[in-house]
PDB file of N, CA and C in Angstrom:
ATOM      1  N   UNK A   1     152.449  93.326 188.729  1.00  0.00           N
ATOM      2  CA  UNK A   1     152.958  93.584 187.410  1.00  0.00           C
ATOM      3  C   UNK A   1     152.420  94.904 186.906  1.00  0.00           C
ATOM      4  N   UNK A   2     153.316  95.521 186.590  1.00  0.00           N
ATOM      5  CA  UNK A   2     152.644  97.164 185.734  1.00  0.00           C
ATOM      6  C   UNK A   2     152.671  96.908 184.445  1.00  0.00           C
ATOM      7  N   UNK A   3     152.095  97.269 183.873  1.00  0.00           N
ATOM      8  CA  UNK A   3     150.960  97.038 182.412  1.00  0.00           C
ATOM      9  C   UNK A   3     151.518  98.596 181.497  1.00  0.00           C
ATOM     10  N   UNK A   4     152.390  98.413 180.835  1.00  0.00           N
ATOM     11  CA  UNK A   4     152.723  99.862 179.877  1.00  0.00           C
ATOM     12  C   UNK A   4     152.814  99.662 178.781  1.00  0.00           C
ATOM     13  N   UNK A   5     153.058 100.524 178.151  1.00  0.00           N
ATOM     14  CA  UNK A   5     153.873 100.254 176.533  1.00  0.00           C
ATOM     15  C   UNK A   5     155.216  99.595 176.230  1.00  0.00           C
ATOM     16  N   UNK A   6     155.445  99.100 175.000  1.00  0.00           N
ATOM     17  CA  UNK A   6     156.730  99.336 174.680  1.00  0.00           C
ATOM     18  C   UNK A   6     156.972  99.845 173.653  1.00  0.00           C
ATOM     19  N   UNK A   7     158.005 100.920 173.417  1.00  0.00           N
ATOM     20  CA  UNK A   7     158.805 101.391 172.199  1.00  0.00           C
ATOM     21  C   UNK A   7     159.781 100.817 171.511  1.00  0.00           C
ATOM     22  N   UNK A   8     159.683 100.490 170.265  1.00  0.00           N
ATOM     23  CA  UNK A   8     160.534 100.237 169.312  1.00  0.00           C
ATOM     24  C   UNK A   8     161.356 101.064 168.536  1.00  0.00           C
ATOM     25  N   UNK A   9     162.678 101.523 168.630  1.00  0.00           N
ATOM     26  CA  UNK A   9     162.598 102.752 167.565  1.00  0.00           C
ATOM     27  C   UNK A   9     163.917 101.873 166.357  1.00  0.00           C
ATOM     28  N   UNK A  10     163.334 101.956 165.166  1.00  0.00           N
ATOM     29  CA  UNK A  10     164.414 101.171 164.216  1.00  0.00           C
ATOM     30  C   UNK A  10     164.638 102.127 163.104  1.00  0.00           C
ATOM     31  N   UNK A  11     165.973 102.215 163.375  1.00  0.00           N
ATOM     32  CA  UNK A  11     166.453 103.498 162.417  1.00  0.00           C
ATOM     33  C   UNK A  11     166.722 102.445 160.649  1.00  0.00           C
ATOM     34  N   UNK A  12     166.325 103.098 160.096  1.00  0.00           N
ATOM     35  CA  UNK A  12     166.932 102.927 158.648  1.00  0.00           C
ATOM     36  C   UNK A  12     168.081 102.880 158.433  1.00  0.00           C
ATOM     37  N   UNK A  13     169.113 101.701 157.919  1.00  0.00           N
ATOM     38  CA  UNK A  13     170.099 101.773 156.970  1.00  0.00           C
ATOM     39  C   UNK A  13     170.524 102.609 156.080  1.00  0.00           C
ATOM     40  N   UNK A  14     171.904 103.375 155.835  1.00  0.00           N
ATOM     41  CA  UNK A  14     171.958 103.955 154.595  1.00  0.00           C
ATOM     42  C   UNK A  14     171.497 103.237 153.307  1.00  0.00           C
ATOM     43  N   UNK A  15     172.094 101.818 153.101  1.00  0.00           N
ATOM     44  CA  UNK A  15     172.059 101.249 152.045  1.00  0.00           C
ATOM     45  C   UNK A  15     170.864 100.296 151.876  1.00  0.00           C
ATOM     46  N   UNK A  16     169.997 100.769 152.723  1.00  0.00           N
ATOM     47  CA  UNK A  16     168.853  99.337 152.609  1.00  0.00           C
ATOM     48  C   UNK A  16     168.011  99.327 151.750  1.00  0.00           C
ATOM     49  N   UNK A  17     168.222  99.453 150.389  1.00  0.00           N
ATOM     50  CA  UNK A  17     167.704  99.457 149.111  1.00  0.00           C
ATOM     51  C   UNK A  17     168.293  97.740 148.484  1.00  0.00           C
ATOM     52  N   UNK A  18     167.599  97.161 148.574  1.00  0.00           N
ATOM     53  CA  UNK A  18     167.905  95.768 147.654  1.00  0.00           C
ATOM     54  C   UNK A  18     167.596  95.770 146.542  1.00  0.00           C
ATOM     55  N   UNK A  19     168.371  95.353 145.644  1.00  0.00           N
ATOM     56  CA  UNK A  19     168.494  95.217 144.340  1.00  0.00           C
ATOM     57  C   UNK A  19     169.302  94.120 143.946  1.00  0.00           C
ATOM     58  N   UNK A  20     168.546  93.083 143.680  1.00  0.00           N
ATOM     59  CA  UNK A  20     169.317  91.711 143.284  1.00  0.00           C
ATOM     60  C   UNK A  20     169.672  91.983 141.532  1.00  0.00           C
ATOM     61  N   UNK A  21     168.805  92.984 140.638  1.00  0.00           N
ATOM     62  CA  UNK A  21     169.559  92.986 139.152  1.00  0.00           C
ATOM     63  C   UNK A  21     168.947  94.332 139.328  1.00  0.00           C
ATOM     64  N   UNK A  22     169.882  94.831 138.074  1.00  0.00           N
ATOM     65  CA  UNK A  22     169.061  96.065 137.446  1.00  0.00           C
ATOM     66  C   UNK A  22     167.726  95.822 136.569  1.00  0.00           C
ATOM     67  N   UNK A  23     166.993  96.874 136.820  1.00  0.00           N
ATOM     68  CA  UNK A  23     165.271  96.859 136.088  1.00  0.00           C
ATOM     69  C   UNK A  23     165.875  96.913 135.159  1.00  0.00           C
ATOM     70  N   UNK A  24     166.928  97.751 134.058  1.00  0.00           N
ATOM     71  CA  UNK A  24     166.911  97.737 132.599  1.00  0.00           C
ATOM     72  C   UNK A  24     168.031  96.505 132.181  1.00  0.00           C
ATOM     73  N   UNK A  25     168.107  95.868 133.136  1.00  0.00           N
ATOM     74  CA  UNK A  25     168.905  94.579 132.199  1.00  0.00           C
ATOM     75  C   UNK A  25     167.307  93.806 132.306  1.00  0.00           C
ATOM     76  N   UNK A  26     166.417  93.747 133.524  1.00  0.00           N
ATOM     77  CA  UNK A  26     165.713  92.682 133.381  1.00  0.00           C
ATOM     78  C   UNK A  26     164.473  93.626 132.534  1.00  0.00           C
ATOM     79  N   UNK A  27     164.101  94.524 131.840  1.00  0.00           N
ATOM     80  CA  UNK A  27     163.420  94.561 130.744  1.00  0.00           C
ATOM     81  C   UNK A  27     164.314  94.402 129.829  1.00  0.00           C
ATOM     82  N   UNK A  28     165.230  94.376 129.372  1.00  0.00           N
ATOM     83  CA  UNK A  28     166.135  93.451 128.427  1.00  0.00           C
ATOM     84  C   UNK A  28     165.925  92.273 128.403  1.00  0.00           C
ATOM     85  N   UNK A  29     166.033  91.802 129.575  1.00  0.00           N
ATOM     86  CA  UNK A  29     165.738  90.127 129.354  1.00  0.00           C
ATOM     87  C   UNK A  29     164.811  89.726 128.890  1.00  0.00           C
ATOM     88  N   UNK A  30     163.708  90.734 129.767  1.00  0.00           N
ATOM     89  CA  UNK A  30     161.893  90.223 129.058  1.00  0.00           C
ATOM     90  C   UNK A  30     161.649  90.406 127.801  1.00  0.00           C
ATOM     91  N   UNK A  31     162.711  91.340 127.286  1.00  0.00           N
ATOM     92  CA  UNK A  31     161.954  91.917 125.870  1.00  0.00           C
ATOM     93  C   UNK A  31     162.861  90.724 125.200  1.00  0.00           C
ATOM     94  N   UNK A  32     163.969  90.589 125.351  1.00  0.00           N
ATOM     95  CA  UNK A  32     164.621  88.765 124.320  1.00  0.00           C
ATOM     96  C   UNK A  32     163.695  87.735 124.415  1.00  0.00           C
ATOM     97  N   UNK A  33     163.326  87.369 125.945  1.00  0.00           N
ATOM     98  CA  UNK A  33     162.711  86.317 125.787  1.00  0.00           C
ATOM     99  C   UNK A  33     161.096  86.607 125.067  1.00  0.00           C
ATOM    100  N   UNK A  34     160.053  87.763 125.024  1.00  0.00           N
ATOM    101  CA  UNK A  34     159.103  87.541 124.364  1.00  0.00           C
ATOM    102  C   UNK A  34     159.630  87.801 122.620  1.00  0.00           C
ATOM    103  N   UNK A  35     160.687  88.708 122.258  1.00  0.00           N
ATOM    104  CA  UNK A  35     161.013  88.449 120.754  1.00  0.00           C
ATOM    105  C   UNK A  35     161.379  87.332 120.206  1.00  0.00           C
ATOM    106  N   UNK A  36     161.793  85.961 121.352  1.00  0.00           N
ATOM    107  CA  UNK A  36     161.879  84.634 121.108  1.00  0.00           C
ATOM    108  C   UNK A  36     160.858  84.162 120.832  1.00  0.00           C
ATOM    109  N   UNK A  37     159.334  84.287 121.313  1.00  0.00           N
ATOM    110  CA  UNK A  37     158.331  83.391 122.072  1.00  0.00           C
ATOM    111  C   UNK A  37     157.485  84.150 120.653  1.00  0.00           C
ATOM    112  N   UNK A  38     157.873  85.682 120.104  1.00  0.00           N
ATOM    113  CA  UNK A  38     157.044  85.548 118.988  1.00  0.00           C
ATOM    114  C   UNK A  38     157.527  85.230 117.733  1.00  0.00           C
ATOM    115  N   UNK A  39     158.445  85.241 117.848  1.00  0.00           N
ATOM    116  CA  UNK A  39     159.486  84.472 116.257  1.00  0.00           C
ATOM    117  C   UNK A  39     158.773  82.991 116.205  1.00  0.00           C
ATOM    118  N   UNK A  40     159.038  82.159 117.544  1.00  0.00           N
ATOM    119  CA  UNK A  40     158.274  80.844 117.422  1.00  0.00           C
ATOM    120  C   UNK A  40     156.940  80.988 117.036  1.00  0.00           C
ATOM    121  N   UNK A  41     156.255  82.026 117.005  1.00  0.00           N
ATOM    122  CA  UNK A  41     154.720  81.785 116.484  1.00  0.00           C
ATOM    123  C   UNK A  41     154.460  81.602 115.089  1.00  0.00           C
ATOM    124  N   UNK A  42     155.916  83.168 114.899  1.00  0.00           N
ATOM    125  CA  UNK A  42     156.149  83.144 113.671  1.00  0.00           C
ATOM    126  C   UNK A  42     156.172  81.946 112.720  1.00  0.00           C
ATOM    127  N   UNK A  43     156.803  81.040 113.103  1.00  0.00           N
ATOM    128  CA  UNK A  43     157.339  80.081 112.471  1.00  0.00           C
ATOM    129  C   UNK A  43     156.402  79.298 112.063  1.00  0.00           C
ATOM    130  N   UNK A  44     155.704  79.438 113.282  1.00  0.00           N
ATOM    131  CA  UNK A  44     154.083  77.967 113.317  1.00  0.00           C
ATOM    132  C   UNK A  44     153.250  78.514 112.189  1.00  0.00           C
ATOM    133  N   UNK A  45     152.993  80.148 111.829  1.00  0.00           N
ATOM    134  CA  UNK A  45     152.132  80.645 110.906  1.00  0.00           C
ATOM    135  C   UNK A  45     152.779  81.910 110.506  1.00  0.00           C
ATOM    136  N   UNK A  46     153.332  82.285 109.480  1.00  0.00           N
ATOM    137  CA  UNK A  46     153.931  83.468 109.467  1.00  0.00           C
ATOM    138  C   UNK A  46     152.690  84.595 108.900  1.00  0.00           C
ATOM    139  N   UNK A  47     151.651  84.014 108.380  1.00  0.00           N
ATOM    140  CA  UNK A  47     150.314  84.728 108.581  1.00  0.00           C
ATOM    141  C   UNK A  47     149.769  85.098 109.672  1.00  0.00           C
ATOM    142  N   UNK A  48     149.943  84.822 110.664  1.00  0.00           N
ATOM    143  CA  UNK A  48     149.581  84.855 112.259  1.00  0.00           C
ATOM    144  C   UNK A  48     149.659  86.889 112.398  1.00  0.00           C
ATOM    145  N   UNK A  49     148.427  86.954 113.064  1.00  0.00           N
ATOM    146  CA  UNK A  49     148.445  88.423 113.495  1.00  0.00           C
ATOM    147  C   UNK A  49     149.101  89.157 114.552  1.00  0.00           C
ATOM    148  N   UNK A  50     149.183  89.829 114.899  1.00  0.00           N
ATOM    149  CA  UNK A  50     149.640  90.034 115.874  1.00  0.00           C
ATOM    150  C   UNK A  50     148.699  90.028 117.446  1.00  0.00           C
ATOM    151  N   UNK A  51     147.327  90.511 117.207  1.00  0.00           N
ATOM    152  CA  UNK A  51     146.267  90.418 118.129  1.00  0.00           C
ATOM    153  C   UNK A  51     146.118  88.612 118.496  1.00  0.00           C
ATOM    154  N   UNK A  52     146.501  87.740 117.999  1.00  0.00           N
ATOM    155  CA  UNK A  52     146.378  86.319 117.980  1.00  0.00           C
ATOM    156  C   UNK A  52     147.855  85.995 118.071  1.00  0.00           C
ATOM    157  N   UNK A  53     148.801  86.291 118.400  1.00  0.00           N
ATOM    158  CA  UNK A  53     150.211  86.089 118.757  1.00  0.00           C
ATOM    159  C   UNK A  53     150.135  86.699 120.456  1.00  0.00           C
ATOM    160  N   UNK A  54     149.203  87.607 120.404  1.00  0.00           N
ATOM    161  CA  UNK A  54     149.238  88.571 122.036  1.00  0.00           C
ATOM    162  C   UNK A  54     147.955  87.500 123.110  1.00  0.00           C
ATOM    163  N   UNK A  55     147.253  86.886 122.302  1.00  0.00           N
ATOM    164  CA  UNK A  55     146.003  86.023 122.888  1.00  0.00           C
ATOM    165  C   UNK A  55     146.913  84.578 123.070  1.00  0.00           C
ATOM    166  N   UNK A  56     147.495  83.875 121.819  1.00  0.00           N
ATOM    167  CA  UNK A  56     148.363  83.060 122.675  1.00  0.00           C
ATOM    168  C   UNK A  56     149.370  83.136 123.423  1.00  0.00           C
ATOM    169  N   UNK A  57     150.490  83.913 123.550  1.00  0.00           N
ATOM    170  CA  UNK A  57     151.180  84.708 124.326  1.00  0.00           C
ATOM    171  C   UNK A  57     150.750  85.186 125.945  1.00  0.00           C
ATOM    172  N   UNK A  58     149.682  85.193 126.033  1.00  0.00           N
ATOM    173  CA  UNK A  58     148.735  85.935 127.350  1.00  0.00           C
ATOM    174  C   UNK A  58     149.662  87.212 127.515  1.00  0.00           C
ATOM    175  N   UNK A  59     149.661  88.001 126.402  1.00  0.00           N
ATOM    176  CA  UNK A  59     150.475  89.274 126.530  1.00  0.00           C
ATOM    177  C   UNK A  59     149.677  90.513 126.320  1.00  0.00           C
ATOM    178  N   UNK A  60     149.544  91.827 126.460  1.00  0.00           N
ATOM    179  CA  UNK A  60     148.952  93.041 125.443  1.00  0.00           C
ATOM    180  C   UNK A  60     149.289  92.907 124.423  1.00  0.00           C
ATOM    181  N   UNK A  61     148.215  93.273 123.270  1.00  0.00           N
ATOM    182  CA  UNK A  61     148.717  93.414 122.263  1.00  0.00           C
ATOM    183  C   UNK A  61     149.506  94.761 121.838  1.00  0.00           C
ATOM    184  N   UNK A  62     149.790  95.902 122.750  1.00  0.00           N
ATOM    185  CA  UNK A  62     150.752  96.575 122.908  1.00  0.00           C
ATOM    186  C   UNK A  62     152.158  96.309 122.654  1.00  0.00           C
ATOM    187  N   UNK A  63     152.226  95.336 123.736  1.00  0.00           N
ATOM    188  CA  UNK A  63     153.529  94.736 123.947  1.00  0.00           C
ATOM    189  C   UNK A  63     154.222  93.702 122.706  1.00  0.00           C
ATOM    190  N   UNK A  64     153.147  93.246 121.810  1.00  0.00           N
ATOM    191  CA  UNK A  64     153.700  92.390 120.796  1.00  0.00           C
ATOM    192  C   UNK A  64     153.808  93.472 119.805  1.00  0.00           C
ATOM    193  N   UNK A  65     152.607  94.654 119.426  1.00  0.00           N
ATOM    194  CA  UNK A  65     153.363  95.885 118.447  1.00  0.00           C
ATOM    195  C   UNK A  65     154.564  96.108 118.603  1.00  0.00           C
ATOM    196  N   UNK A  66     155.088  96.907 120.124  1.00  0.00           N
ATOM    197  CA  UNK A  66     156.334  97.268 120.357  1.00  0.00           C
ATOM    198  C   UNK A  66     157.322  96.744 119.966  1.00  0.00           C
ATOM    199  N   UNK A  67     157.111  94.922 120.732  1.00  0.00           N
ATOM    200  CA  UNK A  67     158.051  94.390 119.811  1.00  0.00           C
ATOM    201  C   UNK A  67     158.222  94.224 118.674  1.00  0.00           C
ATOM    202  N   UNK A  68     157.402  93.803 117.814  1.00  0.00           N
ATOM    203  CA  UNK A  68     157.481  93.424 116.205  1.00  0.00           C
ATOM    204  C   UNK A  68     158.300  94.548 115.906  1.00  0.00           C
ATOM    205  N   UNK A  69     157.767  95.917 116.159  1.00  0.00           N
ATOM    206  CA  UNK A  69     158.415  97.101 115.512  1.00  0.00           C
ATOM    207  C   UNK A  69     159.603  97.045 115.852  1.00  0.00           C
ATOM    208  N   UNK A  70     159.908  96.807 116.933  1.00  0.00           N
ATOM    209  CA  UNK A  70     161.239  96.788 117.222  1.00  0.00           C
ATOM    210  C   UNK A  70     162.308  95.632 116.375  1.00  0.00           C
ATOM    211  N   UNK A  71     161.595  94.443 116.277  1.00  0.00           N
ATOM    212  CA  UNK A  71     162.326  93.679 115.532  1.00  0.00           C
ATOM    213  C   UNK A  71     162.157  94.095 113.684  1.00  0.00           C
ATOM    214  N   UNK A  72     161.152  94.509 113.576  1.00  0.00           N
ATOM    215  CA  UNK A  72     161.214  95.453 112.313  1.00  0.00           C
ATOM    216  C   UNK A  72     162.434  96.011 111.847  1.00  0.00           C
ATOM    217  N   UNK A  73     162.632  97.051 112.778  1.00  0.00           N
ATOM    218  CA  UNK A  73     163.597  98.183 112.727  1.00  0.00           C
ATOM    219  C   UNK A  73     165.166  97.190 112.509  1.00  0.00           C
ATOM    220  N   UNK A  74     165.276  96.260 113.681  1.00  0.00           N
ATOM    221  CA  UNK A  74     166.736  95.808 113.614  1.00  0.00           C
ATOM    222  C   UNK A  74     166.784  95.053 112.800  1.00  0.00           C
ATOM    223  N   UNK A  75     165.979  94.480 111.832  1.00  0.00           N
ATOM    224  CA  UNK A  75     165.912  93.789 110.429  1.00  0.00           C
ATOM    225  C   UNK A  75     165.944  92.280 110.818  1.00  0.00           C
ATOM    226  N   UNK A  76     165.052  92.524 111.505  1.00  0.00           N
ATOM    227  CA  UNK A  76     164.875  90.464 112.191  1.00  0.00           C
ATOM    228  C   UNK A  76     163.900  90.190 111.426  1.00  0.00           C
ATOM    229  N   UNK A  77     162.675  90.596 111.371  1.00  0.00           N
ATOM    230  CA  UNK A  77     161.650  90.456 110.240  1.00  0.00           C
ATOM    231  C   UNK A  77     161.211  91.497 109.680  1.00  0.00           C
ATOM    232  N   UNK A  78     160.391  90.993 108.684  1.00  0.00           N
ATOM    233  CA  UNK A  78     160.032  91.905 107.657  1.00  0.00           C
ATOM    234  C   UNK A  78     158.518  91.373 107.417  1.00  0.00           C
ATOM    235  N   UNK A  79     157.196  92.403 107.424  1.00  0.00           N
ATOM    236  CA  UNK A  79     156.095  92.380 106.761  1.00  0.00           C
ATOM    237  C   UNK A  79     156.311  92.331 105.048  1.00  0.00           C
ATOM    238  N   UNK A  80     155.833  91.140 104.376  1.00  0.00           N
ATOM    239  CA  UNK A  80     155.427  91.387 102.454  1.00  0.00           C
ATOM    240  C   UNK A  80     154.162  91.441 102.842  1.00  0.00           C
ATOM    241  N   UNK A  81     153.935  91.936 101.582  1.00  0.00           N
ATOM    242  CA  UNK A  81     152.413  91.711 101.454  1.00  0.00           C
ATOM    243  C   UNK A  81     151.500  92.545 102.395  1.00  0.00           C
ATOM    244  N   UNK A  82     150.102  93.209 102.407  1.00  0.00           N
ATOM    245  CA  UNK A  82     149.472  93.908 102.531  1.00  0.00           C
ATOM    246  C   UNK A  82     149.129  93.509 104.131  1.00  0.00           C
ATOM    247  N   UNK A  83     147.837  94.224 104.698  1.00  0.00           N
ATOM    248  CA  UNK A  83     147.403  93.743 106.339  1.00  0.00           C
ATOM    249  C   UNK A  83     146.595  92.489 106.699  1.00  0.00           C
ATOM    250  N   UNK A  84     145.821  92.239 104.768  1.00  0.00           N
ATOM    251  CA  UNK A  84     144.521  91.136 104.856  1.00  0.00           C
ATOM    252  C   UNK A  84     145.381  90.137 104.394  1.00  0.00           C
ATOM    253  N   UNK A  85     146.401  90.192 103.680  1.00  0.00           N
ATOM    254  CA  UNK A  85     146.570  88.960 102.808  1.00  0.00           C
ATOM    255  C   UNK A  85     148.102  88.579 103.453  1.00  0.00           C
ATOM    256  N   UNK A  86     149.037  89.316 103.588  1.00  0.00           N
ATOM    257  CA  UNK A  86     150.294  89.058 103.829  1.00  0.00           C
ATOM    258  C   UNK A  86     150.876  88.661 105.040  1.00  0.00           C
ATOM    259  N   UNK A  87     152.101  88.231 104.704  1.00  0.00           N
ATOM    260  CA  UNK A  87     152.690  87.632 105.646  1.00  0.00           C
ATOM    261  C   UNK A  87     154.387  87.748 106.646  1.00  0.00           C
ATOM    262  N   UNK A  88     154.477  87.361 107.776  1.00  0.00           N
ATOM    263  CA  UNK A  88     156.281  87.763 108.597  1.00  0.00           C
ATOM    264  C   UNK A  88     157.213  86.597 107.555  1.00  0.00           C
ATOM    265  N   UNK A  89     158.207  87.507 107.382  1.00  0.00           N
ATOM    266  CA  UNK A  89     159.224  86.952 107.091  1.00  0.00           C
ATOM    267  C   UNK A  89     160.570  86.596 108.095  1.00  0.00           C
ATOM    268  N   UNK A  90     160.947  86.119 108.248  1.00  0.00           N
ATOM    269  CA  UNK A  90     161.868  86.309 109.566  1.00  0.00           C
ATOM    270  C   UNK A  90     163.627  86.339 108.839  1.00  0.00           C
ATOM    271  N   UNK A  91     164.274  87.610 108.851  1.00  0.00           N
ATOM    272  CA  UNK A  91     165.649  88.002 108.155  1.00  0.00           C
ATOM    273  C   UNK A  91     166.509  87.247 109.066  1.00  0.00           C
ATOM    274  N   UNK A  92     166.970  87.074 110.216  1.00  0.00           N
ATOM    275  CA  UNK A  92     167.593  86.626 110.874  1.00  0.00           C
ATOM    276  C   UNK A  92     167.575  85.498 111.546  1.00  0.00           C
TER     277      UNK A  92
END
């Protein structure tokens, strides 16, 4: 028996990029479903902070600013009242 190498040579596909969804539908999706998941917090305490919406959440609290602001802007809720005392209102 002679004892050698073997070569493999495997050419690449044009199209061999998989993509089962697009990334910006599925950060769309993520961003509905956590503007869901903090409206429900909302609800439980509309005093609730946002640093304590991101701790139950297991989220950044980045990611719950972004959103709030974002739901800010499209008039889903609304901050009354000051940073110590006040509270979410939810418009929609």
């Amino acid at each position: 028996m002679l004892g050698g190498d073997i070569t493999v040579k495997f050419t690449a596909l044009q199209n061999s990029k998989v993509s089962s969804n697009n990334p910006k539908h599925q950060n769309a999706v993520l961003a509905d479903v956590l503007e869901k998941r903090i409206l429900a917090e909302i609800r439980k305490d509309n005093q609730i902070k946002q640093k304590d919406i991101a701790g139950v959440l297991e989220t950044s609290i980045a990611s719950v600013q972004r959103s709030m602001n974002s739901m800010v802007k499209d008039g889903i809720i609304e901050r009354k009242g000051g940073k110590r005392f006040g509270y979410w209102e939810i418009k929609k």
